[in-house]
N, C-alpha and C. Protein backbone atom coordinates (compact mmCIF):
# COMPACT_ATOMS: atom_id res chain seq x y z
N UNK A 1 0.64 -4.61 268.55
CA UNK A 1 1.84 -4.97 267.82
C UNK A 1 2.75 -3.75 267.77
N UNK A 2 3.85 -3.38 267.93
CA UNK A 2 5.02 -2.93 268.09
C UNK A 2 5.53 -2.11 266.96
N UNK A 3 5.87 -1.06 266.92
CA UNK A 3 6.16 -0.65 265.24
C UNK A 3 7.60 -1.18 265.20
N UNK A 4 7.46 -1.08 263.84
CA UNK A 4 8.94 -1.63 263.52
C UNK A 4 8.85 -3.40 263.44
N UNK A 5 7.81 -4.18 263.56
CA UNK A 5 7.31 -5.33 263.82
C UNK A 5 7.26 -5.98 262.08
N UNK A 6 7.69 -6.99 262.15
CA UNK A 6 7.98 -7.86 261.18
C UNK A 6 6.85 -8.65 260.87
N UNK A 7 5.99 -8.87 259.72
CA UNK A 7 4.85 -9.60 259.90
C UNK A 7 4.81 -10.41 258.48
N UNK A 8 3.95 -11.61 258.53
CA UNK A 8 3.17 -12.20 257.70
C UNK A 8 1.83 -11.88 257.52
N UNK A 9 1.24 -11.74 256.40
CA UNK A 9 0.04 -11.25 256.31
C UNK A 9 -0.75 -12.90 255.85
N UNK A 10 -1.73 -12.84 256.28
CA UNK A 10 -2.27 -14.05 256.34
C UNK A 10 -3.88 -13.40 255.93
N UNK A 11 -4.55 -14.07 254.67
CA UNK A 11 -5.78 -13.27 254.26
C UNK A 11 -6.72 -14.81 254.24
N UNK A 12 -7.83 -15.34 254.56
CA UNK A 12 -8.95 -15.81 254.63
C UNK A 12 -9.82 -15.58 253.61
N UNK A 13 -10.47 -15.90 252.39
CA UNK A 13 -11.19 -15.57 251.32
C UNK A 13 -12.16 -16.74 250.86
N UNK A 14 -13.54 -16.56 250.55
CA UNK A 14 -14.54 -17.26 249.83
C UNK A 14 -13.93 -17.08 248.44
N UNK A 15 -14.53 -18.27 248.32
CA UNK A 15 -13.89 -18.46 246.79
C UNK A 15 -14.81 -17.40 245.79
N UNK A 16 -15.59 -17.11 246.18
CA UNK A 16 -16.15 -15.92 245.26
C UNK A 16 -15.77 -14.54 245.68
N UNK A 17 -15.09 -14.33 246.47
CA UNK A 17 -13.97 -13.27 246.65
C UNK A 17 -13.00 -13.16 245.20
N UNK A 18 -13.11 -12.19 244.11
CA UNK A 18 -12.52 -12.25 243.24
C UNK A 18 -11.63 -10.95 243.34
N UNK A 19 -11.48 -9.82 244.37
CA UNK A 19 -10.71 -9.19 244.68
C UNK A 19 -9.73 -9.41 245.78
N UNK A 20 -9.60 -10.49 246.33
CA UNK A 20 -9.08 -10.54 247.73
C UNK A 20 -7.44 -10.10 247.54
N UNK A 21 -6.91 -10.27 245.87
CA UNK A 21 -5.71 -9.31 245.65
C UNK A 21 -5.52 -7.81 246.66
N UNK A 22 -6.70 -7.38 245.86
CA UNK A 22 -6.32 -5.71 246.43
C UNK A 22 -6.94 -5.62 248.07
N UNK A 23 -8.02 -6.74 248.24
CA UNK A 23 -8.06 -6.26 249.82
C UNK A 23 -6.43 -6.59 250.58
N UNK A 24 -5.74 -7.65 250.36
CA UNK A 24 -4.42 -7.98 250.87
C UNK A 24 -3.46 -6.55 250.74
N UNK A 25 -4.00 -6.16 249.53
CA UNK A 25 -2.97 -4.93 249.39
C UNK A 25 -3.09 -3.80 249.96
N UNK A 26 -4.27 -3.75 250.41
CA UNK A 26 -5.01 -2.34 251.23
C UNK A 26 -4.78 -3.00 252.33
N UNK A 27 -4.64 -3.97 253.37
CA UNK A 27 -4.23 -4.72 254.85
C UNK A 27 -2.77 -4.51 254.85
N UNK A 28 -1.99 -4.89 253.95
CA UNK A 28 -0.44 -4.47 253.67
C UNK A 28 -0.46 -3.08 254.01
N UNK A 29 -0.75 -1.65 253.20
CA UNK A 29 -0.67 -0.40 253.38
C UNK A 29 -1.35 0.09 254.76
N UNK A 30 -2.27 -0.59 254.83
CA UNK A 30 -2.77 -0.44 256.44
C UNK A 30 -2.17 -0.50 257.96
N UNK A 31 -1.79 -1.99 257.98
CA UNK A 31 0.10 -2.12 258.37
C UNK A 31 0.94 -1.23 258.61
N UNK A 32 0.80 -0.87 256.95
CA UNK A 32 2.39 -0.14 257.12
C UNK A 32 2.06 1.21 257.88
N UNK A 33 1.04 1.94 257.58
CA UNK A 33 0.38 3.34 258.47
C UNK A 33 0.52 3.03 260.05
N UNK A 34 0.68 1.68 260.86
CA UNK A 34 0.81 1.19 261.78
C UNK A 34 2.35 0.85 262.36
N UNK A 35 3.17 1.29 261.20
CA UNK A 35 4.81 0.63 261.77
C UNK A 35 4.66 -0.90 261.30
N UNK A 36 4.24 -1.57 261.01
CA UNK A 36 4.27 -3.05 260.52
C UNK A 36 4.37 -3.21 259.24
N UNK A 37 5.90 -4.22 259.12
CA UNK A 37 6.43 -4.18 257.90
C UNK A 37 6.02 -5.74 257.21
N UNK A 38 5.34 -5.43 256.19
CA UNK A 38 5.10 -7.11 255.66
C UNK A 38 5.44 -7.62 254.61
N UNK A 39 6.37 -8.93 255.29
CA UNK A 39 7.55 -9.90 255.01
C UNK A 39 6.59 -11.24 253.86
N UNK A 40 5.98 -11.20 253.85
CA UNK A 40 5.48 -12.32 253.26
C UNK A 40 3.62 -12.33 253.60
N UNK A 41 3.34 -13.02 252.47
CA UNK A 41 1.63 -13.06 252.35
C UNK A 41 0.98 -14.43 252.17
N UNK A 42 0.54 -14.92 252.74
CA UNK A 42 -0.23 -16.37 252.70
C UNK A 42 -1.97 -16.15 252.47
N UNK A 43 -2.35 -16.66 251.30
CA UNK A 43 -3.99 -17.19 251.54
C UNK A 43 -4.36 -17.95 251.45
N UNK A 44 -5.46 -17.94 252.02
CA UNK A 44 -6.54 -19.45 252.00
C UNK A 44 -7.89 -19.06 251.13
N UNK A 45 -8.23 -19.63 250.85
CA UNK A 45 -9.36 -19.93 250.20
C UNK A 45 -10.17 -20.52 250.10
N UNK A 46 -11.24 -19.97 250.07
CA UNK A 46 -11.99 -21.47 250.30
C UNK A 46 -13.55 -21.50 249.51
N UNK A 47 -13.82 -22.90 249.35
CA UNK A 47 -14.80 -22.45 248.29
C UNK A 47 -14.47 -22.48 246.49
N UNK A 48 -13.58 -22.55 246.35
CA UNK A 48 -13.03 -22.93 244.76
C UNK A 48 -13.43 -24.05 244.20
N UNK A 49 -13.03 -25.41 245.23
CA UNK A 49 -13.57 -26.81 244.38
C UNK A 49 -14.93 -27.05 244.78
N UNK A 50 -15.17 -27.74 243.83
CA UNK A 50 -16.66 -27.68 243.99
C UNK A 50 -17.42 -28.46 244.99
N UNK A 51 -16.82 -29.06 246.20
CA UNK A 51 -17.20 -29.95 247.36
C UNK A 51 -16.75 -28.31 248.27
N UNK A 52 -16.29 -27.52 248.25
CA UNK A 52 -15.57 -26.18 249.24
C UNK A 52 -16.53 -25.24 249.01
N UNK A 53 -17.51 -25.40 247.91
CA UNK A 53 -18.49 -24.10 247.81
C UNK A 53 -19.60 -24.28 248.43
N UNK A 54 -20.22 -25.59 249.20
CA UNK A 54 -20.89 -25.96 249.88
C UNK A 54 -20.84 -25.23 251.05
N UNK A 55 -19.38 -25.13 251.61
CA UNK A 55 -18.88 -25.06 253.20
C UNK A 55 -18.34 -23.22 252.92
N UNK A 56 -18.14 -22.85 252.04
CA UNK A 56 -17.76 -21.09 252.11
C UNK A 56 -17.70 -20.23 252.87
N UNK A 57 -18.67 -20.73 253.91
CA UNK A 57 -18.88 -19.08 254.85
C UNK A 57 -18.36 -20.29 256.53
N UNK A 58 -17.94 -21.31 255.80
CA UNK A 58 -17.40 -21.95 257.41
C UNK A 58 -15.48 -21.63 257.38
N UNK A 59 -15.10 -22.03 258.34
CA UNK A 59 -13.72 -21.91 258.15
C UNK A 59 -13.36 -23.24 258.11
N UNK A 60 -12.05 -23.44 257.57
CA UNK A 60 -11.62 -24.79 257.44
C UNK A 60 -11.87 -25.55 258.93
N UNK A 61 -11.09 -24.75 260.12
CA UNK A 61 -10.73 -25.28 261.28
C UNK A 61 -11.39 -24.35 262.42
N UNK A 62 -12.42 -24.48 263.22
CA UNK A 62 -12.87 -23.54 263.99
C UNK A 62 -11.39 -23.21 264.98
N UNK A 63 -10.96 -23.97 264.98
CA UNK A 63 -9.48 -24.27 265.86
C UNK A 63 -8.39 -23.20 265.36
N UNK A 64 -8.23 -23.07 264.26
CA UNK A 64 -7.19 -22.39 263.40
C UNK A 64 -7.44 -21.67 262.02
N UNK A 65 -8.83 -21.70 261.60
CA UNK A 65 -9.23 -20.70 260.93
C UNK A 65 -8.79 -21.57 258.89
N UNK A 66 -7.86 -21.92 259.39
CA UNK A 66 -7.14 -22.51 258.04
C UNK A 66 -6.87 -23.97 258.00
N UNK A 67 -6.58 -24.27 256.90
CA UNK A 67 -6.56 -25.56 256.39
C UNK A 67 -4.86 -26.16 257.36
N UNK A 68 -4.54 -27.39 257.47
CA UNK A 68 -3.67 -27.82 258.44
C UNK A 68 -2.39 -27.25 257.57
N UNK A 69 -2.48 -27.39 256.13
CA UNK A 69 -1.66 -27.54 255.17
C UNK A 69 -1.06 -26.05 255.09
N UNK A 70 -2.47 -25.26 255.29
CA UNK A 70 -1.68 -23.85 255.15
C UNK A 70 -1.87 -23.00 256.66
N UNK A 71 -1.48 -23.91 257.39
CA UNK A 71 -0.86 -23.47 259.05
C UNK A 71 0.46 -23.50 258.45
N UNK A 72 0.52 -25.05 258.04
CA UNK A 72 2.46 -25.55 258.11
C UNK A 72 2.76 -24.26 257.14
N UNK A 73 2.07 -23.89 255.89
CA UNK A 73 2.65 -22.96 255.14
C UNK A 73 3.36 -21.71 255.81
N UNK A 74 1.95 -20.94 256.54
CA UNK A 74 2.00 -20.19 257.44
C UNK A 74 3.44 -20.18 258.09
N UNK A 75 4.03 -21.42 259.23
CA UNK A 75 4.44 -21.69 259.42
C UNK A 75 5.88 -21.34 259.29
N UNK A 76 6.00 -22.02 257.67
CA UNK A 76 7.23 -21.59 257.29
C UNK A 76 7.59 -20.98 256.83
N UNK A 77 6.29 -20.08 256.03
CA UNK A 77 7.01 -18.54 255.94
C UNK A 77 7.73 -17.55 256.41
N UNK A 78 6.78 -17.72 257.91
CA UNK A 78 7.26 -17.04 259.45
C UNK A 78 8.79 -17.25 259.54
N UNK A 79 8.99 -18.52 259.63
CA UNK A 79 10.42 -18.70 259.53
C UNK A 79 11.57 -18.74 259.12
N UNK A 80 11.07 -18.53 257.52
CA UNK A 80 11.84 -18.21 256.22
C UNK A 80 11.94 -16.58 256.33
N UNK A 81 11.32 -15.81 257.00
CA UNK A 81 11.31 -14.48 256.73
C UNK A 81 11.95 -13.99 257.96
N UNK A 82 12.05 -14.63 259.35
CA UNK A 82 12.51 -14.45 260.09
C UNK A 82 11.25 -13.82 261.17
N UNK A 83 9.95 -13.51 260.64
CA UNK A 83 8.96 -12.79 260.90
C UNK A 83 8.82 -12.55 262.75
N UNK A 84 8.31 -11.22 263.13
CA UNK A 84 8.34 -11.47 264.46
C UNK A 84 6.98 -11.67 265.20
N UNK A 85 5.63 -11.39 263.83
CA UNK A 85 4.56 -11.68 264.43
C UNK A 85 3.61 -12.64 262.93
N UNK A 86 2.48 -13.23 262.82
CA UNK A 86 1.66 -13.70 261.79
C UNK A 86 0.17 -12.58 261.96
N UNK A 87 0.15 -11.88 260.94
CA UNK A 87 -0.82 -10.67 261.08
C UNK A 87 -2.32 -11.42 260.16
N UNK A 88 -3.16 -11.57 260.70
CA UNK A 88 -4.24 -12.17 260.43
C UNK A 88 -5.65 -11.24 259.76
N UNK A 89 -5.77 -11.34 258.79
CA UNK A 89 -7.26 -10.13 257.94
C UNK A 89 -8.37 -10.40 258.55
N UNK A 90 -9.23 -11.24 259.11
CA UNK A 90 -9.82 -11.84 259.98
C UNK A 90 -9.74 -11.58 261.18
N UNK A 91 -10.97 -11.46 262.21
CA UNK A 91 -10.66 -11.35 263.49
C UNK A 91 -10.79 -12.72 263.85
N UNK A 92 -9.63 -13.10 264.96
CA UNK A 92 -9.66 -14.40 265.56
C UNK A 92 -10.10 -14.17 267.44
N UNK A 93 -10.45 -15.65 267.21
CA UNK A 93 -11.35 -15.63 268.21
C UNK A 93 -9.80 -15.74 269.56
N UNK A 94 -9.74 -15.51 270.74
CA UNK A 94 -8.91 -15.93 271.57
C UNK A 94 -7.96 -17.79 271.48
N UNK A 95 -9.30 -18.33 271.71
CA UNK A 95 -8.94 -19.86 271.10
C UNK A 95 -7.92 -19.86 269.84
N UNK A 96 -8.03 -19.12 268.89
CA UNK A 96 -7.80 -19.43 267.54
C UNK A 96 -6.00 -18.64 267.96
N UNK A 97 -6.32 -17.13 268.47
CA UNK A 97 -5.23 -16.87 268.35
C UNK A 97 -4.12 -17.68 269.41
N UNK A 98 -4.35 -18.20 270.74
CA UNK A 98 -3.47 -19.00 271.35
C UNK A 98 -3.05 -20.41 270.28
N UNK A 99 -3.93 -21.55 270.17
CA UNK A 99 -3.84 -22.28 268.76
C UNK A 99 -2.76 -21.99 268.38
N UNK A 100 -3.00 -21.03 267.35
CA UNK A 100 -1.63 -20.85 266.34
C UNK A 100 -0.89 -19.85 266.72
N UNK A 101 -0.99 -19.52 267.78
CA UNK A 101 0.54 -19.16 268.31
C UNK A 101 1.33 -20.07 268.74
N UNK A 102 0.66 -21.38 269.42
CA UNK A 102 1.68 -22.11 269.51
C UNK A 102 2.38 -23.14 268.02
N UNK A 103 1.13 -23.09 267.45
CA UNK A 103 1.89 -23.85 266.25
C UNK A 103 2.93 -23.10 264.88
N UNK A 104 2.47 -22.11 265.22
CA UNK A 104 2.85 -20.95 264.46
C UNK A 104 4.89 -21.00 265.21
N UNK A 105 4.77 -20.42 266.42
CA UNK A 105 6.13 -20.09 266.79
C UNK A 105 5.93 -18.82 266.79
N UNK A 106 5.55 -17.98 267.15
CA UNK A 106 5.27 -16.33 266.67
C UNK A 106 3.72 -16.14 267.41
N UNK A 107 3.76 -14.99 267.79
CA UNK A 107 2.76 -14.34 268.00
C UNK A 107 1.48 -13.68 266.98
N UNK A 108 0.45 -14.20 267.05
CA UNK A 108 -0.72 -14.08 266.06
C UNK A 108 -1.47 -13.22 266.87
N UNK A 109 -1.39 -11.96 265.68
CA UNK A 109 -2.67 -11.39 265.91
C UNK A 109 -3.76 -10.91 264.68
N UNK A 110 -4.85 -10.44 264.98
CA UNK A 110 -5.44 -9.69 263.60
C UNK A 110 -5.38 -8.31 263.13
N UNK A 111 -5.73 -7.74 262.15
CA UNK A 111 -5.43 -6.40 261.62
C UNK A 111 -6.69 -5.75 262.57
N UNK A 112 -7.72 -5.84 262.79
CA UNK A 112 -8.52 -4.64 263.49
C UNK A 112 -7.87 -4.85 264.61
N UNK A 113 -6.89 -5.34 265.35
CA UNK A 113 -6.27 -5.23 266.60
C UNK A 113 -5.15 -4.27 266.94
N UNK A 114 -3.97 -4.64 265.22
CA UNK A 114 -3.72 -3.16 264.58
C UNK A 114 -4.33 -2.06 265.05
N UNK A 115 -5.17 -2.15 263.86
CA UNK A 115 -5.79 -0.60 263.82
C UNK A 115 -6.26 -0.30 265.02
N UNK A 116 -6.96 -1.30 266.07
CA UNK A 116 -7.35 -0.08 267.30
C UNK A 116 -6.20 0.04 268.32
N UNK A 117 -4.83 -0.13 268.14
CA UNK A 117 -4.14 0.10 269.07
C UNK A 117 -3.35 1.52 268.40
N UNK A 118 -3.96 2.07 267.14
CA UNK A 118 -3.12 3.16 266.61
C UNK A 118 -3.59 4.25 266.26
């Protein structure tokens, strides 16, 4: 990713994740040590209702990592912010990142992809 690069931060969390605040906020500052400026923050969660704590350590969508609902979110954040990439806390698999790049509109990548290009 490009410095000077416009991003959405996109964080993945078990619902017994009761810090996933400050990990988002330490991926934000992480970023930013990288040239990547972040425009907006989306999470998912999963595991909160009590039929989701069953499934916790699965992802919503092996396909997209997230729920359909918070792709579209995803989505339109990207576009509301003008964003030039969707920066992912999670490593995604190849599949996942083509996926929602196309549904996305933007280029998806993850933060350890960041960090090892810097």
């Amino acid at each position: 990713m490009a410095e000077g690069t416009d991003a959405v931060l996109v964080g993945y969390f078990s619902g017994k994740q009761k810090d996933f605040t400050a990990l988002m906020d330490t991926a934000a500052q992480q970023a930013a040590k990288h040239g990547v400026r972040v425009v907006g923050r989306i999470v998912q969660r999963r595991g909160v209702s009590d039929g989701g704590a069953r499934k916790m350590a699965l992802p919503y969508s092996s396909r997209t990592l997230l729920s359909y609902g918070k792709v579209r979110e995803v989505a339109a954040l990207c576009e509301q912010t003008d964003a030039d990439a969707a920066l992912f806390l999670s490593i995604l698999t190849e599949r996942q990142r083509r996926v929602l790049t196309g549904m996305l509109g933007c280029p998806v990548v993850s933060l350890a992809d960041v960090m090892a290009t810097g």
